[in-house]
C-alpha atoms as a PDB file:
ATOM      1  CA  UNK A   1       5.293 -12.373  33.900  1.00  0.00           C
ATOM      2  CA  UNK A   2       9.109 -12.877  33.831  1.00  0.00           C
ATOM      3  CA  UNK A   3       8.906 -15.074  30.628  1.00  0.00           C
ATOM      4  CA  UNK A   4       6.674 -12.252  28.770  1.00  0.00           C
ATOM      5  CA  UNK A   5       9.512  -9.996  29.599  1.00  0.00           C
ATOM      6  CA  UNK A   6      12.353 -12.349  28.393  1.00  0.00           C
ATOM      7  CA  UNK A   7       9.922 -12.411  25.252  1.00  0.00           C
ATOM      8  CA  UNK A   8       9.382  -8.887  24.738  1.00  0.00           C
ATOM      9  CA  UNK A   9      12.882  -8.628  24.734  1.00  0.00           C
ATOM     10  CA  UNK A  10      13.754 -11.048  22.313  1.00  0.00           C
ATOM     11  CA  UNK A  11      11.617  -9.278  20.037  1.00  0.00           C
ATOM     12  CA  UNK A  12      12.887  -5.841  20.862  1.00  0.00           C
ATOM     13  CA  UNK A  13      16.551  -7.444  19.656  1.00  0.00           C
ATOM     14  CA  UNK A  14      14.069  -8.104  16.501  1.00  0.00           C
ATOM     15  CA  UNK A  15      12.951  -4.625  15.790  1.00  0.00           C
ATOM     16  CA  UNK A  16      16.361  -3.324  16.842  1.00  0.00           C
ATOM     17  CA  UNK A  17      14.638  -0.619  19.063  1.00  0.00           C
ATOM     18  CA  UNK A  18      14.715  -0.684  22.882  1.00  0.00           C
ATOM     19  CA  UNK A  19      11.600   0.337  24.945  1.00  0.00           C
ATOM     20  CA  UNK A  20      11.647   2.855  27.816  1.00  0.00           C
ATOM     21  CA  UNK A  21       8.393   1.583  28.071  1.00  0.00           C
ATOM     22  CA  UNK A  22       8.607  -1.998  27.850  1.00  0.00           C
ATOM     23  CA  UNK A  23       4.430  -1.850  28.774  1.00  0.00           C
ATOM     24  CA  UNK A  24       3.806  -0.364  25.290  1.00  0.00           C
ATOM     25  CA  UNK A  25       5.169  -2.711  23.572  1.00  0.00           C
ATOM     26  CA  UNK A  26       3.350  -5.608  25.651  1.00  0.00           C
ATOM     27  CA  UNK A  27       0.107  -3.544  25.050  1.00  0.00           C
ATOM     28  CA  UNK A  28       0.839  -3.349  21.387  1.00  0.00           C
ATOM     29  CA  UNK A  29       0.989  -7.510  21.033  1.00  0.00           C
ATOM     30  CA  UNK A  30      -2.045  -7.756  23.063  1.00  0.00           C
ATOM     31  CA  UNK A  31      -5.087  -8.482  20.917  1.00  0.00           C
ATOM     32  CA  UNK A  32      -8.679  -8.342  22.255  1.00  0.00           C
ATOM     33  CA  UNK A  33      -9.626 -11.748  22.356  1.00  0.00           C
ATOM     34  CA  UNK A  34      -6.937 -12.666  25.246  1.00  0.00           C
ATOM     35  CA  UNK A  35      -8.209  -9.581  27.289  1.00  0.00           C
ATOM     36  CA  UNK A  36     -12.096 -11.215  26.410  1.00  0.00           C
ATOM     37  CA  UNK A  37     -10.539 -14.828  27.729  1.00  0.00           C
ATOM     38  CA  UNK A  38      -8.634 -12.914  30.988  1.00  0.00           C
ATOM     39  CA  UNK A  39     -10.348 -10.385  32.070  1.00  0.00           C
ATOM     40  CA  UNK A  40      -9.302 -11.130  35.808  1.00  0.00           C
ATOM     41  CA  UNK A  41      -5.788  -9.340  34.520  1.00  0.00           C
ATOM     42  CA  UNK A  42      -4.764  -5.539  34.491  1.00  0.00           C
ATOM     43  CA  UNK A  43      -4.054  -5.469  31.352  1.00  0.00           C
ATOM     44  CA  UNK A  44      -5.432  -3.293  27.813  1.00  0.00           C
ATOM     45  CA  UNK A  45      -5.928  -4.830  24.308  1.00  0.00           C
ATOM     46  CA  UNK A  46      -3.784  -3.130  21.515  1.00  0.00           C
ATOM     47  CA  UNK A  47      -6.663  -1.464  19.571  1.00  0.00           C
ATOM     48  CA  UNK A  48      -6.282   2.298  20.498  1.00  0.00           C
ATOM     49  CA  UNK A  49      -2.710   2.135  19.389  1.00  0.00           C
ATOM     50  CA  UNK A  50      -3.702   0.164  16.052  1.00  0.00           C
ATOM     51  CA  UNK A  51      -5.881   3.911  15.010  1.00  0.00           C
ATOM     52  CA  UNK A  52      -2.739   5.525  16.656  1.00  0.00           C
ATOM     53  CA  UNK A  53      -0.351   3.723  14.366  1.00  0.00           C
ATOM     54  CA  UNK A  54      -2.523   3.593  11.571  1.00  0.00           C
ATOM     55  CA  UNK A  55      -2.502   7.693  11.372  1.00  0.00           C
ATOM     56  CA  UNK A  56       1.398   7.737  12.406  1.00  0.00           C
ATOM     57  CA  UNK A  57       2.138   5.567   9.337  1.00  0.00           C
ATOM     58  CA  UNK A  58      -0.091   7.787   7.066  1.00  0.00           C
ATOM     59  CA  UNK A  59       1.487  11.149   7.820  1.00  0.00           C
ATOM     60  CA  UNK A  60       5.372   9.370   8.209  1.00  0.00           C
ATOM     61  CA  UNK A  61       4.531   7.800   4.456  1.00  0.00           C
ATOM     62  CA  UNK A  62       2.916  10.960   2.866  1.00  0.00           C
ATOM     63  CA  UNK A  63       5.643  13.071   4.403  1.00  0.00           C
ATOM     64  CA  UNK A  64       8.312  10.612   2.587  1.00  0.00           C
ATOM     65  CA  UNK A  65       6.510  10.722  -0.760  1.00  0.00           C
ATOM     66  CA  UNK A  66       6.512  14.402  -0.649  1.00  0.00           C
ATOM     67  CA  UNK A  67       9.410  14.985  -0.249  1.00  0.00           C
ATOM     68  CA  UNK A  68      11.102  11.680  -2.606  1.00  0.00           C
ATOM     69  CA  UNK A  69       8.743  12.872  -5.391  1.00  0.00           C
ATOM     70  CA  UNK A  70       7.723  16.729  -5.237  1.00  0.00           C
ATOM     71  CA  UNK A  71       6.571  16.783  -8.813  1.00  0.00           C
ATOM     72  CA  UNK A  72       3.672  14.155  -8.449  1.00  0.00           C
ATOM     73  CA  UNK A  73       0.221  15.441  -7.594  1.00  0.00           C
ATOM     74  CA  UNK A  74      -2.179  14.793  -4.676  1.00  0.00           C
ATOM     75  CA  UNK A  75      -4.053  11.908  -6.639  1.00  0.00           C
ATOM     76  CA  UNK A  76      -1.151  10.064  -7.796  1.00  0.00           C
ATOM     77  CA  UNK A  77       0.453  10.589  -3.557  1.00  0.00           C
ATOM     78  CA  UNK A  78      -2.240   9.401  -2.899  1.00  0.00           C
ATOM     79  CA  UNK A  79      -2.463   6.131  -5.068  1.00  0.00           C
ATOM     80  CA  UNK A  80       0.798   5.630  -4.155  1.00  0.00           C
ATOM     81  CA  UNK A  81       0.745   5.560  -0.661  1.00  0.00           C
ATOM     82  CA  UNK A  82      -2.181   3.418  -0.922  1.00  0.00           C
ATOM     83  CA  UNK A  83       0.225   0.987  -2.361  1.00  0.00           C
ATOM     84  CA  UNK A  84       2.604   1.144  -0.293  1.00  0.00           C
ATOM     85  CA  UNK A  85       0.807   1.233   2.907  1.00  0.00           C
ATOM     86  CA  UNK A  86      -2.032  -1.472   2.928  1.00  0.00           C
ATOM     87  CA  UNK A  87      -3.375  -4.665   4.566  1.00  0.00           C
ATOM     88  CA  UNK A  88      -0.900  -7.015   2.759  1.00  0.00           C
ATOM     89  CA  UNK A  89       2.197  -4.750   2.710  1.00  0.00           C
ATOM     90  CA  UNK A  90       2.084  -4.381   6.657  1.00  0.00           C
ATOM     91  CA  UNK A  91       1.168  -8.013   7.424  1.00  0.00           C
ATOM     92  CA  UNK A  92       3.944  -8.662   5.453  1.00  0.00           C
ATOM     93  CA  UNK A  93       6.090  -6.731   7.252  1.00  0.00           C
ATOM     94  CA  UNK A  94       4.297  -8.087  10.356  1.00  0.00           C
ATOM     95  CA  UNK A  95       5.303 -12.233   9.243  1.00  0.00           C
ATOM     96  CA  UNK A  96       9.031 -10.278   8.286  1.00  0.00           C
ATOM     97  CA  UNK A  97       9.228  -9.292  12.061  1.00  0.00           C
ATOM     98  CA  UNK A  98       8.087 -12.345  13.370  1.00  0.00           C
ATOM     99  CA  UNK A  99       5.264 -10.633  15.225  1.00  0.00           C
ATOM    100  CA  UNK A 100       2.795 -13.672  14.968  1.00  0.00           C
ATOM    101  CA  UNK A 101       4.630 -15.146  17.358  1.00  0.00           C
ATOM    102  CA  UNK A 102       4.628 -12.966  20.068  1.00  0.00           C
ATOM    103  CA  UNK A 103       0.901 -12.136  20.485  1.00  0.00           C
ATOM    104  CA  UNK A 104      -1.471 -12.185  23.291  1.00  0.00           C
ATOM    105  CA  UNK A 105      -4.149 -14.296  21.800  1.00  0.00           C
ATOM    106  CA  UNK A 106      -7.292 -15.757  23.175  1.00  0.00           C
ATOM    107  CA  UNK A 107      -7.690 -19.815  22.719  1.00  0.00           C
ATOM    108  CA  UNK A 108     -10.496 -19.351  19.843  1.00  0.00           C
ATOM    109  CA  UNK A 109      -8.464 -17.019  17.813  1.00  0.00           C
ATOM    110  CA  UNK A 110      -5.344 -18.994  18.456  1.00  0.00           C
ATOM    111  CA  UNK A 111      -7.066 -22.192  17.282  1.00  0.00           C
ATOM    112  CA  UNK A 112      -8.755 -20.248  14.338  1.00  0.00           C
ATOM    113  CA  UNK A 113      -4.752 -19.637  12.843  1.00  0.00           C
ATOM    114  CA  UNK A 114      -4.966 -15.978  14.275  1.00  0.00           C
ATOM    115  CA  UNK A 115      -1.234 -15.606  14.423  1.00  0.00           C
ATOM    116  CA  UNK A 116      -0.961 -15.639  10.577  1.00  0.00           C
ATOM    117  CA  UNK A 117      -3.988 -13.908   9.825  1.00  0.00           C
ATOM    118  CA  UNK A 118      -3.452 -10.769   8.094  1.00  0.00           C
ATOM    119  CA  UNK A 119      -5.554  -8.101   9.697  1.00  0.00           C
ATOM    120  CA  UNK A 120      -4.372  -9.168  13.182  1.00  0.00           C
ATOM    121  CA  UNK A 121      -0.206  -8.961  11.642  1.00  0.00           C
ATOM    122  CA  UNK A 122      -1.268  -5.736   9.889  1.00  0.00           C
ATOM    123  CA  UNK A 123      -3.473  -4.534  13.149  1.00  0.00           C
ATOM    124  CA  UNK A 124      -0.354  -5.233  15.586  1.00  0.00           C
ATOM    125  CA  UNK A 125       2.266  -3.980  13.544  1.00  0.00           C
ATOM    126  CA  UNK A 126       0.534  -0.660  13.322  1.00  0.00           C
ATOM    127  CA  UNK A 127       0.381  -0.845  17.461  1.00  0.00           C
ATOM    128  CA  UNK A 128       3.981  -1.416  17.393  1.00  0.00           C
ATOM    129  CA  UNK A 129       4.706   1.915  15.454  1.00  0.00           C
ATOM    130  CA  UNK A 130       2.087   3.557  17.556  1.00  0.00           C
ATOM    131  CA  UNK A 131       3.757   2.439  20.976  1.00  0.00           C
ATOM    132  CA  UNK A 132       7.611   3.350  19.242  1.00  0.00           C
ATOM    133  CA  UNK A 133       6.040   6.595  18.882  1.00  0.00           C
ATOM    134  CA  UNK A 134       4.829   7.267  22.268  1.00  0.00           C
ATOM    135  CA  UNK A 135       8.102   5.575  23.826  1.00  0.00           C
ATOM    136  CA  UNK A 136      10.417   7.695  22.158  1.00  0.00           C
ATOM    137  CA  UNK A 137       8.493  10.699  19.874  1.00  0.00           C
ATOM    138  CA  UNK A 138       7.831  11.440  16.668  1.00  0.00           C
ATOM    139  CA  UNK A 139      11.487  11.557  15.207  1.00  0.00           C
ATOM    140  CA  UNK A 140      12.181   8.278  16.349  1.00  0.00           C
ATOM    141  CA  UNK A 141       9.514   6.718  14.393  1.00  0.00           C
ATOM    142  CA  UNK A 142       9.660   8.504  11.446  1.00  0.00           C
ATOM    143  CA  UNK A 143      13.180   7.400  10.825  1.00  0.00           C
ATOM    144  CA  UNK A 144      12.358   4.024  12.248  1.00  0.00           C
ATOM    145  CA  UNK A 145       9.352   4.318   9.176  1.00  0.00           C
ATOM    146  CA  UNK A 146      11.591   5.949   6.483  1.00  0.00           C
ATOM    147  CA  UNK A 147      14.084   2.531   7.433  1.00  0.00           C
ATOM    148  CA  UNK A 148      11.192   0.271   6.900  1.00  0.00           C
ATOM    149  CA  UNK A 149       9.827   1.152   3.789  1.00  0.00           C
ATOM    150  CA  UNK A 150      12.680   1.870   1.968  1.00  0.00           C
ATOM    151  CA  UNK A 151      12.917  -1.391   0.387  1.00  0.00           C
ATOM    152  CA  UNK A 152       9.019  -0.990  -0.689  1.00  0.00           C
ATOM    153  CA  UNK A 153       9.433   2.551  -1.796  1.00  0.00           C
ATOM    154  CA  UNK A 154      12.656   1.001  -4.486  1.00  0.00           C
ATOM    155  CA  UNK A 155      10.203  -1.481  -5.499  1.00  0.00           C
ATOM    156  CA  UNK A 156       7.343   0.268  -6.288  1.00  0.00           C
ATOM    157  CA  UNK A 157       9.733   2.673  -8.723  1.00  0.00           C
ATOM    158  CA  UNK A 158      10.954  -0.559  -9.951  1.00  0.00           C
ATOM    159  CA  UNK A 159       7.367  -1.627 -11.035  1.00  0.00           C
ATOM    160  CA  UNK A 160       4.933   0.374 -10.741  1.00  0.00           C
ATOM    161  CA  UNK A 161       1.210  -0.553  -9.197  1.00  0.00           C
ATOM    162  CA  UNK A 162      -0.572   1.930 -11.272  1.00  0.00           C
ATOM    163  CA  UNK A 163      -1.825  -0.087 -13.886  1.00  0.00           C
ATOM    164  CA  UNK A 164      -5.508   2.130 -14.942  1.00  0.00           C
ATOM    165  CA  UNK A 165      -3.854   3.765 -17.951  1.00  0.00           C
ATOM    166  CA  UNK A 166      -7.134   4.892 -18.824  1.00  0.00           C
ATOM    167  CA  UNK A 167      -7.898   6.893 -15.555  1.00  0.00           C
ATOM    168  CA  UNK A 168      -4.416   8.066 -15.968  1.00  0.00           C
ATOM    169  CA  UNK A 169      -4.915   9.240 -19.707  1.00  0.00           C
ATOM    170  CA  UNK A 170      -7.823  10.509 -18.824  1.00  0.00           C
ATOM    171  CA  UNK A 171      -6.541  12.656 -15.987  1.00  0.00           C
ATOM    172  CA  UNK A 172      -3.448  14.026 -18.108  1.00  0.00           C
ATOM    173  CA  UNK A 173      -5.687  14.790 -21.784  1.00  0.00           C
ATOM    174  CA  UNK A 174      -7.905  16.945 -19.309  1.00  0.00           C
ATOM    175  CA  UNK A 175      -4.905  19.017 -17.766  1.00  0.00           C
ATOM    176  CA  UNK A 176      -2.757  19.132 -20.772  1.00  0.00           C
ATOM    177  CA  UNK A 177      -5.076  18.969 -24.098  1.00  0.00           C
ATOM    178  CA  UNK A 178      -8.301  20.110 -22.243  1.00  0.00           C
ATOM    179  CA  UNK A 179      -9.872  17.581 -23.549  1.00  0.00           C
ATOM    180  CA  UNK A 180     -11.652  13.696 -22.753  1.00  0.00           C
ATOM    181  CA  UNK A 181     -10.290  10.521 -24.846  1.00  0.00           C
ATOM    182  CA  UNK A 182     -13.237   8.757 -26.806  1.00  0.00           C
ATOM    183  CA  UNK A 183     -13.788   4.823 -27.339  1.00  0.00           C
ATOM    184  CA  UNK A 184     -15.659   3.286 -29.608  1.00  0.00           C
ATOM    185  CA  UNK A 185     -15.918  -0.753 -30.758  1.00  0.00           C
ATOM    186  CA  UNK A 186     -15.102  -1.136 -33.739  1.00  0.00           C
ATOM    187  CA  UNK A 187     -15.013  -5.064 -33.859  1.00  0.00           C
ATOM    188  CA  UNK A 188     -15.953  -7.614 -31.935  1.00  0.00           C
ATOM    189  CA  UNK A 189     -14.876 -11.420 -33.486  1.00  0.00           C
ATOM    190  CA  UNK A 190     -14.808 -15.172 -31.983  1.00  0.00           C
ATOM    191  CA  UNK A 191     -17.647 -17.386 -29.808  1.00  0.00           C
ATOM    192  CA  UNK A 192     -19.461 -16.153 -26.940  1.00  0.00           C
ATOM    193  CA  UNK A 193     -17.125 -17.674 -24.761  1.00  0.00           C
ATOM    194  CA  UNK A 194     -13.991 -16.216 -26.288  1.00  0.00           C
ATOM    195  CA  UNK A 195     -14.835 -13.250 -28.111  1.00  0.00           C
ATOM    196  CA  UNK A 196     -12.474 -10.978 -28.904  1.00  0.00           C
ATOM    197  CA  UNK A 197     -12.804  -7.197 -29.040  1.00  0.00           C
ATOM    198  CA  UNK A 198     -11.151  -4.293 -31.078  1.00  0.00           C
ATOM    199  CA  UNK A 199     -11.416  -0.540 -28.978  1.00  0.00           C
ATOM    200  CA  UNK A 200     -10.950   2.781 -31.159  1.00  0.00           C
ATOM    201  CA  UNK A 201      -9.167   5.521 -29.208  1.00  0.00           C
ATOM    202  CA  UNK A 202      -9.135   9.019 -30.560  1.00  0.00           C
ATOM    203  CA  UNK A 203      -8.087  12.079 -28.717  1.00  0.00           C
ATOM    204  CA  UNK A 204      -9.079  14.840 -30.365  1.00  0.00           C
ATOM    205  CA  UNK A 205      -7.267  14.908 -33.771  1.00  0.00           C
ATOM    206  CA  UNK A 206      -3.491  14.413 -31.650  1.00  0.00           C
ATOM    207  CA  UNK A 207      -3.644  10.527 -32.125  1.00  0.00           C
ATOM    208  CA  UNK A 208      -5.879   7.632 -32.324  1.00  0.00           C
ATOM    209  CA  UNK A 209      -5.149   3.912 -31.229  1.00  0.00           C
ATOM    210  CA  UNK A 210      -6.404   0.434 -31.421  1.00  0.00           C
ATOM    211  CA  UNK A 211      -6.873  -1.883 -28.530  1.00  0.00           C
ATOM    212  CA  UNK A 212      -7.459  -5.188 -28.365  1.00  0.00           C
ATOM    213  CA  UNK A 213      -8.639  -7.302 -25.442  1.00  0.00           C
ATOM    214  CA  UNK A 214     -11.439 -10.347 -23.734  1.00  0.00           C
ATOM    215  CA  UNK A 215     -14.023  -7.629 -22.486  1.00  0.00           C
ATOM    216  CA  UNK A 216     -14.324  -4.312 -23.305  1.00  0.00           C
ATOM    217  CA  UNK A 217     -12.763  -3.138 -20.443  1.00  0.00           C
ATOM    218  CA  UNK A 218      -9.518  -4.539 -21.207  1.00  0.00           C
ATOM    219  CA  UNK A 219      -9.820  -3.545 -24.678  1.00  0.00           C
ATOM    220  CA  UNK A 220     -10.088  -0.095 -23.823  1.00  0.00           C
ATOM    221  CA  UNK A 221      -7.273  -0.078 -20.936  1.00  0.00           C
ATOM    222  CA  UNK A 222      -4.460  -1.690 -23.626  1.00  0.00           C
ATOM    223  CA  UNK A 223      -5.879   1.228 -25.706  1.00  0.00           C
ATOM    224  CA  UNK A 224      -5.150   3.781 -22.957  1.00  0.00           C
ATOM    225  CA  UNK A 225      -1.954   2.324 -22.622  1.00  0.00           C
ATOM    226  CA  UNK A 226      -1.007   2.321 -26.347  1.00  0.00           C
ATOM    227  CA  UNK A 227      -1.893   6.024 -26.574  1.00  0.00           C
ATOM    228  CA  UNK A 228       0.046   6.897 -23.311  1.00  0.00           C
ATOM    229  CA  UNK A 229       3.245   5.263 -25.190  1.00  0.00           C
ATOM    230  CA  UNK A 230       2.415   7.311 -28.156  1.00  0.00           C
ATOM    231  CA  UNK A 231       2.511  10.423 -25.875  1.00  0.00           C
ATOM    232  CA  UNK A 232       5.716   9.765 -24.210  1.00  0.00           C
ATOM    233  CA  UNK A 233       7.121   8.762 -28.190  1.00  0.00           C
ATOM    234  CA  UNK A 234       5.663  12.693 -29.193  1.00  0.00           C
ATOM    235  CA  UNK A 235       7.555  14.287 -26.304  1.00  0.00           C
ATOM    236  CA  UNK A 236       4.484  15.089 -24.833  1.00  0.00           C
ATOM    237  CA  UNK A 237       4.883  13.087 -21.568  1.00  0.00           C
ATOM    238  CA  UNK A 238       8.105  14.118 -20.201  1.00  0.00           C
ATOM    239  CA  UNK A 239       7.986  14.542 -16.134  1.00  0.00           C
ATOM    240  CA  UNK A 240      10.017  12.207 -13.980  1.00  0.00           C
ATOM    241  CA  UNK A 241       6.040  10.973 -12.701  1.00  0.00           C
ATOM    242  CA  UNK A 242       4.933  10.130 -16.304  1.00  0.00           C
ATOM    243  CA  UNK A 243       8.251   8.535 -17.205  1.00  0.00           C
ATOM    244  CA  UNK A 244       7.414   6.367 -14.241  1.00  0.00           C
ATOM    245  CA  UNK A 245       4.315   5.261 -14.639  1.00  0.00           C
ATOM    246  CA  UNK A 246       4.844   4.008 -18.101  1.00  0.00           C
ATOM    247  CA  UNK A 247       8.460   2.896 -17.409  1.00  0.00           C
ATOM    248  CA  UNK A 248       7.058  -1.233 -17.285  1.00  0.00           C
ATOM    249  CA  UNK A 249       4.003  -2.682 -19.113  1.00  0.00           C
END
């Protein structure tokens, strides 16, 4: 017991935030399968505060969005955040913290490499936010949050995950020109195994473009993308959002 405190200490120094509640934070590294292995001891695994943290981080990251970019709509928030916030991103930040190596795990899942695996870094690092938040309240971990993500939030504007320019163009034509863009393959060249294909673009009689690409599909995206650059070149696309998302190709 006096060596799991000595460690939960060391990693407090990690996350530069010190526990009133030093049990959170031991419930929050605890992962079911040591509970399965010991269940002799008084102790809880650390899945009620993974849904706990899990809805913390969602309302700390919207909240941020909102307010760093209060021109973009719900759809594109919520693509965003969906970015930002994910499986990867938080084991990630999980490895970052060094949070593998301070779990409770049972044998199995330590011999089955459970201490890099990311669901169980992304699992525990939500049960750490979760157990900041009920040690200290919900100001605490929102800046703690805002801290964090910083450094993903600058990268994201840097490049940009949205990359279905023709979900996008589709979204804008309907709100601005009240209309749908139209494809249509004009050419198709090359061997069945490398066949090339040419994607006409029109929207309504504003502009038309060509896109080329292995499949359809990515014929008709770099066709999407060419008319969204055409947009932004007519003056039509002009909000900080759309500037954004067609900022990098």
């Amino acid at each position: 017991m006096e060596n799991r405190i000595l460690q939960l200490e060391k990693f407090e120094e990690i996350l530069s935030y010190t526990f009133k509640q030093i049990e959170l934070l031991d419930r929050a590294l605890t992962h079911r399968s040591f509970i399965n292995e010991n269940q002799s001891l008084d102790l809880q695994d650390n899945e009620r505060l993974e849904f706990l943290g899990d809805a913390v981080l969602d309302l700390c990251i919207s909240d941020i969005l909102m307010r760093e970019f209060p021109d973009y709509t719900e759809g594109h928030l919520s693509k965003m955040r969906a970015s930002i916030v994910n499986e990867q991103h938080l084991a990630e930040l999980a490895r970052q913290f060094g949070i593998g190596d301070f779990l409770l795990l049972g044998k199995g899942e330590e011999l089955s490499g459970g201490r890099s695996k990311n669901s169980i870094l992304s699992n525990a690092f939500e049960a750490v936010i979760a157990a900041i938040y009920l040690d200290n309240g919900f100001e605490t971990v929102y800046r703690y949050i805002q801290n964090i993500f910083e450094p993903f939030l600058e990268k994201w504007i840097q490049h940009p995950v949205y990359r279905d320019y023709k979900t996008y163009l589709q979204e804008f034509c309907q709100n601005r020109f009240k209309v749908i863009p139209k494809y249509r393959m004009v050419q198709e060249f090359g061997p069945d195994h490398n066949k090339i294909f040419h994607i006409r673009l029109s929207i309504a009689d504003i502009l038309t473009t060509i896109g080329i690409g292995k499949n359809k599909k990515e014929a008709e995206q770099h066709a999407a993308k060419q008319a969204l650059e055409e947009l932004k070149k007519m003056g039509l696309i002009q909000s900080g959002e759309d500037q954004l998302k067609l900022s990098h190709s």
